[in-house]
N, C-alpha and C. Protein backbone atom coordinates (compact mmCIF):
# COMPACT_ATOMS: atom_id res chain seq x y z
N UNK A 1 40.53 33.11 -14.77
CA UNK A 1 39.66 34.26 -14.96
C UNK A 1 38.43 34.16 -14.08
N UNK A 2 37.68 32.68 -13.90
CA UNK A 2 36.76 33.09 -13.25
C UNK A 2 36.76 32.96 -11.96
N UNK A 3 37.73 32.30 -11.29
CA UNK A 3 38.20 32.47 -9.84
C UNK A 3 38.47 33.77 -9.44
N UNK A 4 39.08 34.59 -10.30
CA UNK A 4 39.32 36.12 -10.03
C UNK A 4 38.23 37.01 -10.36
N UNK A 5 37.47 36.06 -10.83
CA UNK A 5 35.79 37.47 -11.11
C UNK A 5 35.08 36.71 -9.73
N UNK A 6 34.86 35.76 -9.14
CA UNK A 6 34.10 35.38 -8.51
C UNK A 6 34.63 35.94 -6.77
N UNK A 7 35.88 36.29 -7.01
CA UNK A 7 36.57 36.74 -5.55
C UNK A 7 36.06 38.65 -5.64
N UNK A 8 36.44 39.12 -7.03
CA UNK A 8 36.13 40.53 -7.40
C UNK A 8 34.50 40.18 -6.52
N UNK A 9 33.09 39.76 -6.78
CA UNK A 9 32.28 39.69 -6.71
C UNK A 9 31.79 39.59 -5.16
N UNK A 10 32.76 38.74 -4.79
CA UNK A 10 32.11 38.67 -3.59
C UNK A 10 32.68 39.50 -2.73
N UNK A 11 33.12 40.64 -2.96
CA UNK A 11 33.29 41.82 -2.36
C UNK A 11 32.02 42.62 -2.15
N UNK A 12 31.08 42.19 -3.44
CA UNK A 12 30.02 43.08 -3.19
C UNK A 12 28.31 42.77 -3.00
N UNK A 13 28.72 41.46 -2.16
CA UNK A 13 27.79 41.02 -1.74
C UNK A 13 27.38 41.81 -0.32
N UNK A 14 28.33 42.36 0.43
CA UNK A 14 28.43 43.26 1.28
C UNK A 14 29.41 44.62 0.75
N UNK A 15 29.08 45.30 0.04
CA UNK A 15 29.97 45.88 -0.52
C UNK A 15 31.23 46.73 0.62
N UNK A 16 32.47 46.78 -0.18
CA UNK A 16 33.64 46.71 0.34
C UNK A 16 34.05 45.88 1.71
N UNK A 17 33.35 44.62 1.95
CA UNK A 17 33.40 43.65 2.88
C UNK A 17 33.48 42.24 1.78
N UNK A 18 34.26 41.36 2.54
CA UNK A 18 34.99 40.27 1.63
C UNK A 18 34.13 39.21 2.23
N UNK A 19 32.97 38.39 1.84
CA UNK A 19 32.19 37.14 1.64
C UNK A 19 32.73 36.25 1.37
N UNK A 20 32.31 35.22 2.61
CA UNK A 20 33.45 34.16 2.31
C UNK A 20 32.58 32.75 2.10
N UNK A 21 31.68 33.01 1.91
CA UNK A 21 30.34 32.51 1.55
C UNK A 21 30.25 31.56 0.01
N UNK A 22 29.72 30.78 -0.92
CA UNK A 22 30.52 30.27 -2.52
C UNK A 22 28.85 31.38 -3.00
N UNK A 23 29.24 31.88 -3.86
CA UNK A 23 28.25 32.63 -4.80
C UNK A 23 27.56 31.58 -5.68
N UNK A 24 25.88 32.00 -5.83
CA UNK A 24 25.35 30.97 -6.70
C UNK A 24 25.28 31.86 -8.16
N UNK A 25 25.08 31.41 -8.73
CA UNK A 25 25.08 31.83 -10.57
C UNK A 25 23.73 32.81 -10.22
N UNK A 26 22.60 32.97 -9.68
CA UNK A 26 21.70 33.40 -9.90
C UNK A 26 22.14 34.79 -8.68
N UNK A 27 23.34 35.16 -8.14
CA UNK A 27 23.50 36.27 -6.95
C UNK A 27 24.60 36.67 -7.86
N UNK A 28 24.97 35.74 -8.62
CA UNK A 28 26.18 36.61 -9.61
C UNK A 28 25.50 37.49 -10.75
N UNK A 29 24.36 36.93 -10.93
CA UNK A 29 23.86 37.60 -12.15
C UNK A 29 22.55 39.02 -11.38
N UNK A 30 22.70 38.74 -10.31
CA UNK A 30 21.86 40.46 -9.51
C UNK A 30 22.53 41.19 -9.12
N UNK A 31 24.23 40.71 -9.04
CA UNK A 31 25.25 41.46 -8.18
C UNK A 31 25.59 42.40 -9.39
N UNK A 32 25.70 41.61 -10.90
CA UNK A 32 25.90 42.27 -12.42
C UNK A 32 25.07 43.51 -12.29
N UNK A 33 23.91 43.06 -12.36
CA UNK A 33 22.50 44.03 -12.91
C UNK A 33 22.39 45.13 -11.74
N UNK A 34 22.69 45.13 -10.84
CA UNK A 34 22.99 46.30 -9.28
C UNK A 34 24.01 46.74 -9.59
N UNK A 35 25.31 46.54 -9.61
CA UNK A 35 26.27 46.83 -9.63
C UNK A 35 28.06 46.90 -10.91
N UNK A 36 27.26 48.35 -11.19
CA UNK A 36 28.23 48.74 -12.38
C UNK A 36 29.80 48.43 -12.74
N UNK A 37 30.20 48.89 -10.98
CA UNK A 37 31.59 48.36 -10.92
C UNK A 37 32.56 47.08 -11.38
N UNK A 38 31.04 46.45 -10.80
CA UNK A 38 31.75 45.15 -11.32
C UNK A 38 31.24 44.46 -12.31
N UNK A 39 30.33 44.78 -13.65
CA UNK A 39 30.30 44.71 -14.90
C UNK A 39 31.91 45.26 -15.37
N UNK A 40 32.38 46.38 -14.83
CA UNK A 40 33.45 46.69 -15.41
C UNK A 40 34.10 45.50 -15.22
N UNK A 41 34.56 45.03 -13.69
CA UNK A 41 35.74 44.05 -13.16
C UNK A 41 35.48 42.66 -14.39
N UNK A 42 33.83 42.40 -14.57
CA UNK A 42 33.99 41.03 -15.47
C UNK A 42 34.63 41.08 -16.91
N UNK A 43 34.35 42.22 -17.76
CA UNK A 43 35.33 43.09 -18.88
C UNK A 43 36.38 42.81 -18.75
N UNK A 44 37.08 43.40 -17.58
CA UNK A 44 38.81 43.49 -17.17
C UNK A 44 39.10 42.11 -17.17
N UNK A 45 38.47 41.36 -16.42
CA UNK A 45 38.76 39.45 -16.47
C UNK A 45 39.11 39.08 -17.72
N UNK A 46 37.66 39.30 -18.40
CA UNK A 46 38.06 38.66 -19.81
C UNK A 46 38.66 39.37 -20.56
N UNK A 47 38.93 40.46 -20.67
CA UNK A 47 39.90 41.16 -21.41
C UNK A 47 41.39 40.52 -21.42
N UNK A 48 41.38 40.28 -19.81
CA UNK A 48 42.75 40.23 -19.59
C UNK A 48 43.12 38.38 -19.91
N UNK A 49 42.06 37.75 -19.64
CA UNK A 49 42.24 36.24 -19.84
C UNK A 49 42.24 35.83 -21.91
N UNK A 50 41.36 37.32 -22.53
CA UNK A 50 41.93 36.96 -24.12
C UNK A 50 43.31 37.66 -24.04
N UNK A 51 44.08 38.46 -23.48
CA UNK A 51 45.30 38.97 -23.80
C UNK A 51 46.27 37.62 -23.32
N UNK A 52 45.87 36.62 -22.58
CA UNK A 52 46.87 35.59 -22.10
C UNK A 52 47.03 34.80 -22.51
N UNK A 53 46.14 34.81 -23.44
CA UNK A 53 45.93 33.41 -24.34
C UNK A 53 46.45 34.06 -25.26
N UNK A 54 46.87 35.57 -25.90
CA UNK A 54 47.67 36.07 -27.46
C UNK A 54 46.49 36.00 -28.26
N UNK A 55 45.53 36.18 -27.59
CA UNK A 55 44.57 36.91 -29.36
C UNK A 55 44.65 37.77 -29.36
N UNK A 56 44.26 38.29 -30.60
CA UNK A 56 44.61 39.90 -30.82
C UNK A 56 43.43 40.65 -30.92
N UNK A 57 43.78 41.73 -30.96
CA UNK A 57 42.48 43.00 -31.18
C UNK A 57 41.31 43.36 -29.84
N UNK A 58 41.08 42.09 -29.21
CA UNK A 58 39.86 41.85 -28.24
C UNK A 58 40.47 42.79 -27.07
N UNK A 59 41.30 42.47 -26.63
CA UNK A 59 41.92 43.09 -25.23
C UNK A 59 41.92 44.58 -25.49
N UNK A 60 42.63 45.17 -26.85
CA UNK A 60 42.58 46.64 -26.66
C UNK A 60 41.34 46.97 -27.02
N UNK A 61 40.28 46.02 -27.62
CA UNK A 61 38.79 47.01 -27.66
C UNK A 61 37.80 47.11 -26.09
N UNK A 62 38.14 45.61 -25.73
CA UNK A 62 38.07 45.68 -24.53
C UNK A 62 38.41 46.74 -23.68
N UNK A 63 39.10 47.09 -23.24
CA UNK A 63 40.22 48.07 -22.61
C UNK A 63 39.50 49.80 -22.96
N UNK A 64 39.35 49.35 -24.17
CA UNK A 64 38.35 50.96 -24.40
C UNK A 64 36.82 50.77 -24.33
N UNK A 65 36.65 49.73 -24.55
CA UNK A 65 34.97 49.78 -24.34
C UNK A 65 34.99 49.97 -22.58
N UNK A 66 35.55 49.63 -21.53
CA UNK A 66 35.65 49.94 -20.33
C UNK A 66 35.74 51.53 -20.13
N UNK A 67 36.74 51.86 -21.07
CA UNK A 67 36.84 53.04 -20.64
C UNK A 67 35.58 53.77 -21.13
N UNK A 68 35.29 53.93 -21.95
CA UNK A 68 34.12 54.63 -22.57
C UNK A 68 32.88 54.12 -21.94
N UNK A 69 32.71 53.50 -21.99
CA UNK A 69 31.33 52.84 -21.01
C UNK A 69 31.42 53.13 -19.14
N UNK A 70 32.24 52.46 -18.78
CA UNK A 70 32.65 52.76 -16.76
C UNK A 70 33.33 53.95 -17.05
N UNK A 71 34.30 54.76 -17.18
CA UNK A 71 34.84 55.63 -17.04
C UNK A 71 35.99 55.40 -16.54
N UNK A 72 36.34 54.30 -16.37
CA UNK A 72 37.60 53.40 -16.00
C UNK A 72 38.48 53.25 -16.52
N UNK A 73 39.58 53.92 -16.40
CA UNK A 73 40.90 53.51 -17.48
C UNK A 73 41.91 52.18 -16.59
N UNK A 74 41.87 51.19 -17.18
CA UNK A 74 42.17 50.24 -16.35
C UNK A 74 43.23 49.59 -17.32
N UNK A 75 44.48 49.16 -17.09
CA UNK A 75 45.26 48.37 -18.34
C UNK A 75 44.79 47.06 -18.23
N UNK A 76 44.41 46.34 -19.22
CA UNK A 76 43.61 44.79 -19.33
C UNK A 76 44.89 43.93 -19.71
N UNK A 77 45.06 43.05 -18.94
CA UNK A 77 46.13 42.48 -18.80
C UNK A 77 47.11 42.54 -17.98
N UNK A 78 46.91 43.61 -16.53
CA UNK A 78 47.47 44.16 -15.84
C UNK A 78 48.09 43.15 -14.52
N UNK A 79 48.86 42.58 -13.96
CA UNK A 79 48.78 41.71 -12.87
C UNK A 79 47.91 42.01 -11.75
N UNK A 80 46.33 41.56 -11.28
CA UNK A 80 45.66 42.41 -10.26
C UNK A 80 44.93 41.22 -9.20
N UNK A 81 45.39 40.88 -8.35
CA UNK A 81 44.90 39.93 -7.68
C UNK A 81 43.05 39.84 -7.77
N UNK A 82 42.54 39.05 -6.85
CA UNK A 82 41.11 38.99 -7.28
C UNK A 82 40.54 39.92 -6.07
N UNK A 83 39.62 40.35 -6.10
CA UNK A 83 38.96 40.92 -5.11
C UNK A 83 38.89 42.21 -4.94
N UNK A 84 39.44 42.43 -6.23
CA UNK A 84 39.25 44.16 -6.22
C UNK A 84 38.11 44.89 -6.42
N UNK A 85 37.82 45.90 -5.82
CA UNK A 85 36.91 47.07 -4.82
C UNK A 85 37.20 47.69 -5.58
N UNK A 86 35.85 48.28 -6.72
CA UNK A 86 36.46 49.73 -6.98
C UNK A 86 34.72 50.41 -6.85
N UNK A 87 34.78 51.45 -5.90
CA UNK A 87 33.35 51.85 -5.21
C UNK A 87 32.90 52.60 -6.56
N UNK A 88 33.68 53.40 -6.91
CA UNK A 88 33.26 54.28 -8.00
C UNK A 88 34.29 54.65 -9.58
N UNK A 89 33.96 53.82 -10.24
CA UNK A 89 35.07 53.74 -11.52
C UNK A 89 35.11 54.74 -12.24
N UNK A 90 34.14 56.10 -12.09
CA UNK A 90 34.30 57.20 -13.50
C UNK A 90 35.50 58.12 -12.60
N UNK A 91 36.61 57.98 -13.58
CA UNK A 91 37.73 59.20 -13.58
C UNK A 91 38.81 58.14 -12.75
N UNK A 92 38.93 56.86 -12.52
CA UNK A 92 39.62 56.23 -12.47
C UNK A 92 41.04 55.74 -12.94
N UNK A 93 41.76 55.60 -12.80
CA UNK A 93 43.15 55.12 -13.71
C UNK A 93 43.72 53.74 -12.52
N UNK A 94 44.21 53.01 -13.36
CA UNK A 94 44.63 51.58 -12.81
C UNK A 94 45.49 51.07 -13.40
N UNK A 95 46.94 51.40 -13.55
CA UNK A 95 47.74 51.13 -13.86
C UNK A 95 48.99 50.44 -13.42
N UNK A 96 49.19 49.52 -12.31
CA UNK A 96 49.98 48.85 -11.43
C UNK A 96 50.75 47.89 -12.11
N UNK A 97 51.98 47.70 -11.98
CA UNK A 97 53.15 47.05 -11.94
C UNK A 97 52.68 45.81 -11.58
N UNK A 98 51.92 45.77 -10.04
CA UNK A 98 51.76 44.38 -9.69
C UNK A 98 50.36 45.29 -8.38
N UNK A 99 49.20 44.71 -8.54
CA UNK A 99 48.05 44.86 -7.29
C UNK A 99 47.52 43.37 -6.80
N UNK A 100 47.90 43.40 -5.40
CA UNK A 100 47.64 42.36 -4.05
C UNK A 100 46.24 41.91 -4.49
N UNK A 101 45.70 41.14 -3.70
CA UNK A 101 44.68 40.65 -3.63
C UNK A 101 43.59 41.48 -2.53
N UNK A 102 42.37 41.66 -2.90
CA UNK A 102 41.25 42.57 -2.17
C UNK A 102 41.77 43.96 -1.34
N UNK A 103 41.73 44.59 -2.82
CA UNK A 103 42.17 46.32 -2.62
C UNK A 103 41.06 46.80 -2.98
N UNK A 104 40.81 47.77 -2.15
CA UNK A 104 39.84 48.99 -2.34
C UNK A 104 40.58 49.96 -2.81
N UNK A 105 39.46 50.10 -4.47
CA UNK A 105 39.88 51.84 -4.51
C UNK A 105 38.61 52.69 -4.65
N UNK A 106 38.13 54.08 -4.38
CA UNK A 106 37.17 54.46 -4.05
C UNK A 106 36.85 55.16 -5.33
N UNK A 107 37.36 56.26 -5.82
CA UNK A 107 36.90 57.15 -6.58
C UNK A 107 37.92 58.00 -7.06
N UNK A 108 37.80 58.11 -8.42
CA UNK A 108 38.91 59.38 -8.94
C UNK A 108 40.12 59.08 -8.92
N UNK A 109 40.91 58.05 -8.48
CA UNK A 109 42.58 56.94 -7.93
C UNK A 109 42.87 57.31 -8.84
N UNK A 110 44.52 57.37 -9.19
CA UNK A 110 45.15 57.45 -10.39
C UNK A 110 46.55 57.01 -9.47
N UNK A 111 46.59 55.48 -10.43
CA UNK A 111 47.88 54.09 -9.78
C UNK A 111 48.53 54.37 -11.02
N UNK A 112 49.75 55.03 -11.47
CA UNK A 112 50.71 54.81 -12.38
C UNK A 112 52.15 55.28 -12.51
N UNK A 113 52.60 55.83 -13.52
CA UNK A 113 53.47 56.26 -13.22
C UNK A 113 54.05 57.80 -13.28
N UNK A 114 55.03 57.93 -12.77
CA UNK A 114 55.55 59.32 -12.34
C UNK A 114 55.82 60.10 -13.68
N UNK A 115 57.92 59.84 -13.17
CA UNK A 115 58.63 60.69 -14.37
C UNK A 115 59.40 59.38 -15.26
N UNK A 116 59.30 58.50 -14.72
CA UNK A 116 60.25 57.18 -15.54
C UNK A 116 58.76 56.15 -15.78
N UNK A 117 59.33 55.30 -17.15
CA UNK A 117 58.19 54.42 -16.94
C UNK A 117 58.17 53.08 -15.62
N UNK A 118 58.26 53.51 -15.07
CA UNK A 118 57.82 52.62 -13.42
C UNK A 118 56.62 52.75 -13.05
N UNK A 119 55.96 51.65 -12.58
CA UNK A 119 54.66 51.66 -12.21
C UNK A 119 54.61 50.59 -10.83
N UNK A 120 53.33 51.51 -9.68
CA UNK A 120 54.13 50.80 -8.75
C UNK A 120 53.17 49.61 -7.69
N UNK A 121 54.39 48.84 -7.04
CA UNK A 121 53.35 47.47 -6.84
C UNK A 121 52.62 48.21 -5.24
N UNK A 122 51.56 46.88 -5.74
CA UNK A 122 50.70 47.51 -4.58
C UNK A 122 50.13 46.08 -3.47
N UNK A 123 50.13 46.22 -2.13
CA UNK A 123 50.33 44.98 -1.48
C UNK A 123 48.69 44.61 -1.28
N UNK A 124 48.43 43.37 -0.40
CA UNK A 124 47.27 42.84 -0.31
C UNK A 124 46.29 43.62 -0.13
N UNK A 125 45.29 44.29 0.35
CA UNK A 125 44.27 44.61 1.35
C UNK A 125 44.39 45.59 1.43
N UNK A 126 44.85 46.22 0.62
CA UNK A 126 45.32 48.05 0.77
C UNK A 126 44.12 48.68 0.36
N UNK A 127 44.15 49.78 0.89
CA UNK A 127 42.74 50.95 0.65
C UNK A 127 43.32 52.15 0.25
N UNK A 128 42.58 52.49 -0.86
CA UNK A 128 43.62 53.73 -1.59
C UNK A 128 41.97 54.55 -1.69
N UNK A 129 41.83 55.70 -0.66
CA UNK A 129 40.80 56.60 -0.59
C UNK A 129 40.55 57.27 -1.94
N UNK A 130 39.75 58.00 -2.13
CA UNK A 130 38.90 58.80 -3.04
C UNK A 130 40.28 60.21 -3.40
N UNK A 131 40.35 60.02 -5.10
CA UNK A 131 41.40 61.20 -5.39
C UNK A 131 42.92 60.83 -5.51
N UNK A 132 43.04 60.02 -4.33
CA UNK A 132 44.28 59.43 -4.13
C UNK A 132 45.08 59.34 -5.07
N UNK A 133 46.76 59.93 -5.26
CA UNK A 133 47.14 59.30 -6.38
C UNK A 133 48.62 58.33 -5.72
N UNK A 134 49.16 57.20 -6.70
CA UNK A 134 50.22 56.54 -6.08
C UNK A 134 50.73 56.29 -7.57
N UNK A 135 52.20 56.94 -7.25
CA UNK A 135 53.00 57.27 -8.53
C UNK A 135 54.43 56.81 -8.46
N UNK A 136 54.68 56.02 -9.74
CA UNK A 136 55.97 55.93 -9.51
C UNK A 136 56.38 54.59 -8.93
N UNK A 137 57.36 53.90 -9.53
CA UNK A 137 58.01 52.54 -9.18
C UNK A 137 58.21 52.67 -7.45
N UNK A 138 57.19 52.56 -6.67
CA UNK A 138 56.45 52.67 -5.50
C UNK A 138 56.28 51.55 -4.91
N UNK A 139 56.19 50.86 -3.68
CA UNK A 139 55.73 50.08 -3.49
C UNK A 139 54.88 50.02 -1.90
N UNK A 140 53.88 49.44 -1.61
CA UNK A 140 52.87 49.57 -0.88
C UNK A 140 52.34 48.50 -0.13
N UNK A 141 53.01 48.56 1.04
CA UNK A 141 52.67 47.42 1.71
C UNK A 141 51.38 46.62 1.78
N UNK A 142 51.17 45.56 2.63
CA UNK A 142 50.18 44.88 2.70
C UNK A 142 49.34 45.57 3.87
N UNK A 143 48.06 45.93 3.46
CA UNK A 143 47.19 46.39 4.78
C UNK A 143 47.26 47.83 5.01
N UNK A 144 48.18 48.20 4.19
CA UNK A 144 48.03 49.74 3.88
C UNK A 144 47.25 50.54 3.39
N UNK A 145 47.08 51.89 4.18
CA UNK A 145 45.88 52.76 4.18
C UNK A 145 46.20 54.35 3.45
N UNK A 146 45.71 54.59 2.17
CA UNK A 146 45.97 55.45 1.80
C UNK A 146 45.29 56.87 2.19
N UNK A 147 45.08 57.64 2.36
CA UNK A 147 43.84 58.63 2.42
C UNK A 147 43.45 59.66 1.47
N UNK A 148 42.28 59.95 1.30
CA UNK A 148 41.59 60.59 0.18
C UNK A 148 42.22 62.20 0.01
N UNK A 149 42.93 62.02 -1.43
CA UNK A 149 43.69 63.37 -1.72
C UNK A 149 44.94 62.85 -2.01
N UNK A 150 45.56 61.74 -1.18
CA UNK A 150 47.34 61.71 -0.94
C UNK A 150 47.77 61.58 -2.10
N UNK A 151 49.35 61.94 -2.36
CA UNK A 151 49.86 61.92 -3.45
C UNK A 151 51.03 60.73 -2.79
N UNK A 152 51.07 59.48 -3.35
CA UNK A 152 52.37 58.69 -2.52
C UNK A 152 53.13 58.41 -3.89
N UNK A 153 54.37 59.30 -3.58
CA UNK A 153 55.33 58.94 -4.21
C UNK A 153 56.68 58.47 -3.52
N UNK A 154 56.75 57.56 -2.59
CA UNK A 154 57.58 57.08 -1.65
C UNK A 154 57.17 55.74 -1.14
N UNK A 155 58.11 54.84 -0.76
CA UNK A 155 56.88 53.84 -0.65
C UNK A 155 56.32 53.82 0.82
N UNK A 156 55.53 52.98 0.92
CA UNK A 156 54.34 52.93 1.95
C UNK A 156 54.40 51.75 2.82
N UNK A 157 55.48 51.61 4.05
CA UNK A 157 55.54 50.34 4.89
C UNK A 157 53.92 49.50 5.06
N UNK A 158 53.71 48.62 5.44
CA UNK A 158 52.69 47.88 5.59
C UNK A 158 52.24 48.00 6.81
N UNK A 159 50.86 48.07 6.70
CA UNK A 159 50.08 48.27 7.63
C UNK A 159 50.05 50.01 8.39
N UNK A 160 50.26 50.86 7.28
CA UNK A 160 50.38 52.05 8.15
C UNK A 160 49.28 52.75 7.36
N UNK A 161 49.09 54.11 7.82
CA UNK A 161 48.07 54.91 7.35
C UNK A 161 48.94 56.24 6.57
N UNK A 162 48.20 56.83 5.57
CA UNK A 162 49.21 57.73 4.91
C UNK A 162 48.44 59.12 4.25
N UNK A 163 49.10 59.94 4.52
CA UNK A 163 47.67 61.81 3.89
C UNK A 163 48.36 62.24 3.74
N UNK A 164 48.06 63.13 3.24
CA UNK A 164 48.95 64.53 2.85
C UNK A 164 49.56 64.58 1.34
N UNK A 165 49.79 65.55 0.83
CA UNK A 165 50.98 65.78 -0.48
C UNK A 165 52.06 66.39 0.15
N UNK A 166 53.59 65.63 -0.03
CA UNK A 166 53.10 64.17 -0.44
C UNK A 166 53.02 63.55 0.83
N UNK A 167 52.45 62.31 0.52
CA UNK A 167 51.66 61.77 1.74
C UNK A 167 53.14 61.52 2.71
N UNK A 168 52.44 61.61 3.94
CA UNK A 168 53.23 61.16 5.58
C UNK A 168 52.70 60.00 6.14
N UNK A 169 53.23 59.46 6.73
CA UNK A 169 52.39 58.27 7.66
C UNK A 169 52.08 59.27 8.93
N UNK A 170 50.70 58.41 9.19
CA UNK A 170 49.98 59.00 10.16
C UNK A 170 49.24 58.75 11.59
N UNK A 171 49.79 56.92 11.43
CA UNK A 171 49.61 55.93 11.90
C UNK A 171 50.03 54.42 11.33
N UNK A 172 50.69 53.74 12.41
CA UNK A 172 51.04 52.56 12.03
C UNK A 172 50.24 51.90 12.68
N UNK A 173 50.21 50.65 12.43
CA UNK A 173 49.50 49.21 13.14
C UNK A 173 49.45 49.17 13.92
N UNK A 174 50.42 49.17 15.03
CA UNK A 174 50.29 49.11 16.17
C UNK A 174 49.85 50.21 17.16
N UNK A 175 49.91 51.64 16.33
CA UNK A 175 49.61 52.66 17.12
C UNK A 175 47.54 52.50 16.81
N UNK A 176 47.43 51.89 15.66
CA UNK A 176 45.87 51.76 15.42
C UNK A 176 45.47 51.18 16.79
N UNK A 177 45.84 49.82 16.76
CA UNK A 177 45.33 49.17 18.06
C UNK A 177 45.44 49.34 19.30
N UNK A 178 46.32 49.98 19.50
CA UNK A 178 46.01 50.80 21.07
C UNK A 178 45.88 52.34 21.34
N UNK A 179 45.35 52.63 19.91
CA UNK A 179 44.70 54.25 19.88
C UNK A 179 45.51 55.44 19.79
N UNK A 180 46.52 54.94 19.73
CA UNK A 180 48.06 56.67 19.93
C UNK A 180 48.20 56.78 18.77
N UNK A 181 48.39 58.15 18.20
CA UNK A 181 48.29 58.55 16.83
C UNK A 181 50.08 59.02 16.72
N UNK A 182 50.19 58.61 15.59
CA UNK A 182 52.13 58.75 15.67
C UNK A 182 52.41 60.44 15.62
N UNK A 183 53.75 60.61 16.24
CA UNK A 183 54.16 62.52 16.25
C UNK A 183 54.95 62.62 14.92
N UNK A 184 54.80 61.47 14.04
CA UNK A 184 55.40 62.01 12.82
C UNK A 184 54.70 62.73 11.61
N UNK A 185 53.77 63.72 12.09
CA UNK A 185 52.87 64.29 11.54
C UNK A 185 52.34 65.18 12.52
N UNK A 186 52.46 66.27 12.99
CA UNK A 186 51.86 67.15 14.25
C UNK A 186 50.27 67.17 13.93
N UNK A 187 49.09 67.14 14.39
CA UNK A 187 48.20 66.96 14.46
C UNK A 187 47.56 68.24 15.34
N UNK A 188 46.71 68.74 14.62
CA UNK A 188 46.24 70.21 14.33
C UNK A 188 45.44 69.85 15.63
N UNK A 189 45.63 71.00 16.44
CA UNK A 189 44.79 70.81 18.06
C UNK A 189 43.39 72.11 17.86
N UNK A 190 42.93 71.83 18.31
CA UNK A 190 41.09 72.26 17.96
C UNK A 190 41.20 73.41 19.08
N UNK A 191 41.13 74.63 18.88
CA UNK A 191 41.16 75.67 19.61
C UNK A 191 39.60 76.38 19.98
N UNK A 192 39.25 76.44 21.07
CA UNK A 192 38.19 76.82 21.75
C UNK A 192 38.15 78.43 21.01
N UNK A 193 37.19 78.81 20.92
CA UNK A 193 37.14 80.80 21.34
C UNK A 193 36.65 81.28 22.32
């Protein structure tokens, strides 16, 4: 639990930038008092570290005191690597099968499921924009880029970029790094008058 609050944390020592720096007890306790988000993330820790141990009652009050307090509907006990980014938790949902280690989610996300109960995994380092929803026994590569609005109900190769309802890829990795934007998505050309 506290290896995974202390990785959550040092996300926001530079916020949504990963510090690779050891946190002292006295930057953990200003990073608390600044930063709401991750009062939630220390909740979700221990929520999820009394659900592993089988006590009872704590995890689901937990689980709602998050929600009612952050605005965060988050399942406590959820598999979620450490280092999770969440910029803005009111209207949130966090419901994953399985989430990578140091994912950004921005605002308004809703991670769950579709029409079956499937819920879907989500890979390392992924960025799931503002609104975003990702539905459905899904799965989402590592380094993958969601964009603000998308609906991904398909899964999401790694390392690519993804918009639209429902979302398209819009760029892969390699087209990032040498600047060519992929034709699997026509791209709206800017007309003079």
């Amino acid at each position: 639990m506290i290896d995974l609050f202390l990785q959550d944390a040092r996300r926001w020592v530079i916020p949504g930038q990963i510090s690779t720096e050891p946190l002292r007890l006295h930057q953990i306790l200003r990073l608390l008092l600044t930063h709401l988000p991750l009062r939630a993330m220390l909740w979700f820790r221990f929520g999820s570290w009394c659900k592993q141990r089988g006590i009872p009652f704590i995890p689901g009050y937990i689980q709602r005191r998050i929600y009612r307090r952050y605005g965060l509907e988050i399942v406590v006990g959820a598999d979620i690597g450490g280092g999770l980014y969440i910029a803005h938790p009111v209207g949130t949902v966090i419901a994953p099968q399985r989430m990578g280690r140091n994912c950004s989610v921005i605002a308004a996300v809703t991670i769950g499921m579709r029409n079956e109960w499937k819920f879907p995994i989500i890979g390392d380092e992924v960025f799931i924009g503002a609104g975003a929803r990702v539905l459905g026994g899904i799965t989402v590569g590592d380094r993958a880029q969601i964009g603000a609005n998308a609906v991904v109900i398909r899964d999401v190769p790694a390392g690519v970029t993804v918009v639209g309802i429902p979302a398209r890829v819009v760029k892969s990795g390699a087209e990032l790094a040498n600047g060519t934007v992929s034709d699997q998505i026509p791209l709206q050309s800017q007309s003079t008058p």
